[in-house]
Protein backbone atom coordinates (compact mmCIF):
# COMPACT_ATOMS: atom_id res chain seq x y z
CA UNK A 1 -32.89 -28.60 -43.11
CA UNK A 2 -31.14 -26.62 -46.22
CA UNK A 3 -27.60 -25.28 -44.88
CA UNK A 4 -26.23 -21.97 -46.25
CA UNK A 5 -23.60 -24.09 -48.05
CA UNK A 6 -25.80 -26.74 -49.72
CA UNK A 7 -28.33 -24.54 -51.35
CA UNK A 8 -32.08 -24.44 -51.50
CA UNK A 9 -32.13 -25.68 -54.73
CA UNK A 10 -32.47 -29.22 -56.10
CA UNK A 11 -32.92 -30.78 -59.54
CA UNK A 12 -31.65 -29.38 -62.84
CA UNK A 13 -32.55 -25.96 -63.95
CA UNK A 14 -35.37 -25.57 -66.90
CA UNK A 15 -35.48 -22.49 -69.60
CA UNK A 16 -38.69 -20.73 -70.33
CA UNK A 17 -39.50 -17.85 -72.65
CA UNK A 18 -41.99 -15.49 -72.33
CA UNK A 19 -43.22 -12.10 -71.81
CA UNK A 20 -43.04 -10.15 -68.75
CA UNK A 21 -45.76 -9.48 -66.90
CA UNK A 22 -45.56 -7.99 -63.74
CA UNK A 23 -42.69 -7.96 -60.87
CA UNK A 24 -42.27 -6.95 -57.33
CA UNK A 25 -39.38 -7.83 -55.63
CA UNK A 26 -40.15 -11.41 -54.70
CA UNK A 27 -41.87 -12.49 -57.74
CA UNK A 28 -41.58 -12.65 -61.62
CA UNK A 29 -44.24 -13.00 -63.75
CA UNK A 30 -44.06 -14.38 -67.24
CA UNK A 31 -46.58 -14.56 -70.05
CA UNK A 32 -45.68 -18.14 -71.84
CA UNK A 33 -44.75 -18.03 -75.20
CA UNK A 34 -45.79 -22.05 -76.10
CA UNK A 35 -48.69 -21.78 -74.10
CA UNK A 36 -51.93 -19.64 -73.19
CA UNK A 37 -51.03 -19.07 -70.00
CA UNK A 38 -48.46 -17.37 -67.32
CA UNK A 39 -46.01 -18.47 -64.66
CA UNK A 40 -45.03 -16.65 -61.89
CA UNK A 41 -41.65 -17.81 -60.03
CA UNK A 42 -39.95 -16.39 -57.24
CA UNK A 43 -36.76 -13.79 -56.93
CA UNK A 44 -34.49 -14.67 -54.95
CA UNK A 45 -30.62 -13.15 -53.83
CA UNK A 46 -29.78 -15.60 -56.50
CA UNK A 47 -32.06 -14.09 -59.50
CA UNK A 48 -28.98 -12.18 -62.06
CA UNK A 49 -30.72 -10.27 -64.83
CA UNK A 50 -28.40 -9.87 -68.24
CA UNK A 51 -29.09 -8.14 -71.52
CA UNK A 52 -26.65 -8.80 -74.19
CA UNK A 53 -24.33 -11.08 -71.83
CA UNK A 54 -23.78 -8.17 -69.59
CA UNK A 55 -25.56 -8.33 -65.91
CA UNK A 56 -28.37 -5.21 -65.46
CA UNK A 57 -30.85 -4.48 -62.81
CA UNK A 58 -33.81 -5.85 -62.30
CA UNK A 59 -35.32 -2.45 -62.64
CA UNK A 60 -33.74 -2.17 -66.01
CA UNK A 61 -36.26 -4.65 -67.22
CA UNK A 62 -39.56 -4.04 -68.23
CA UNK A 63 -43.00 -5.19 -68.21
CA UNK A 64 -43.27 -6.33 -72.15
CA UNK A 65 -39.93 -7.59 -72.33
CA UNK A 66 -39.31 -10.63 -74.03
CA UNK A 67 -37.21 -12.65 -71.96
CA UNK A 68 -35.75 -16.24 -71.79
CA UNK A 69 -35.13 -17.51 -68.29
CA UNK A 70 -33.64 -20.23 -65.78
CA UNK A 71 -35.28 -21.80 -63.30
CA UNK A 72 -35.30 -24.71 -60.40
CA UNK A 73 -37.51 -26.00 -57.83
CA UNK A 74 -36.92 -24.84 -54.73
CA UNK A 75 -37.77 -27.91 -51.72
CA UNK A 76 -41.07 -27.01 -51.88
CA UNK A 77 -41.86 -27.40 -55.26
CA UNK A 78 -42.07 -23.46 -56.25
CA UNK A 79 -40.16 -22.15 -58.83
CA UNK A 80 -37.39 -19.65 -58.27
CA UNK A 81 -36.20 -17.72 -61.56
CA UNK A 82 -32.11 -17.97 -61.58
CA UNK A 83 -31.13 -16.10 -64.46
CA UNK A 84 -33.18 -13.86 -66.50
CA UNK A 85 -31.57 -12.94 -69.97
CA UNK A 86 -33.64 -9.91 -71.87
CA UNK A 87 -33.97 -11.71 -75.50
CA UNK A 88 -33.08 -8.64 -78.34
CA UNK A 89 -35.94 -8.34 -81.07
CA UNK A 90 -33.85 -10.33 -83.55
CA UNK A 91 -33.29 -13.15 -81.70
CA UNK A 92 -37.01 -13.71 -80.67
CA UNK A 93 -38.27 -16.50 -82.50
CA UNK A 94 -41.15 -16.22 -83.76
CA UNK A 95 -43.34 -17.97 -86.65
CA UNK A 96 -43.79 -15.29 -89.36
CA UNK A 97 -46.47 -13.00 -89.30
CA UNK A 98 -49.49 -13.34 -91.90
């Protein structure tokens, strides 16, 4: 049983980039950038949103943004987003355009 000092969260944190594409309050979806598909991780109390190192609401964010974010497993196995940083145009990476 998790205790509120331990934390639900276990393992190290991974980064993914993508575009959003939906969110409610409890969830995040992502369209991948490396792959054809989309993730969808959970928000959580612990899920900080920042554009240009400065924290902004989740509201403040949306669907179409490019965004690179944390995230770790949660004990049973789902992901939960930690940190959701809004990537500006310029530093999207992207392989040049034909």
């Amino acid at each position: 049983m998790a205790t509120a000092t331990a934390g639900p969260y276990n393992g190290p944190a991974v980064t993914f980039n993508g575009t959003v594409k939906s969110m409610t309050k409890k969830e995040i979806t992502i369209d991948l950038d490396a792959e054809q598909e989309s993730l969808t991780l959970r928000r959580t109390g612990k899920t900080k949103f920042f554009k240009n190192d400065q924290e902004i609401k989740a509201a403040d964010v949306a669907v179409g943004t490019h965004v690179t974010l944390d995230a770790t497993r949660d004990g049973d196995s789902k992901l939960s987003a930690l940190k959701v940083m809004v990537a500006p145009p310029a530093a999207a990476k992207t392989p040049a355009n034909p």
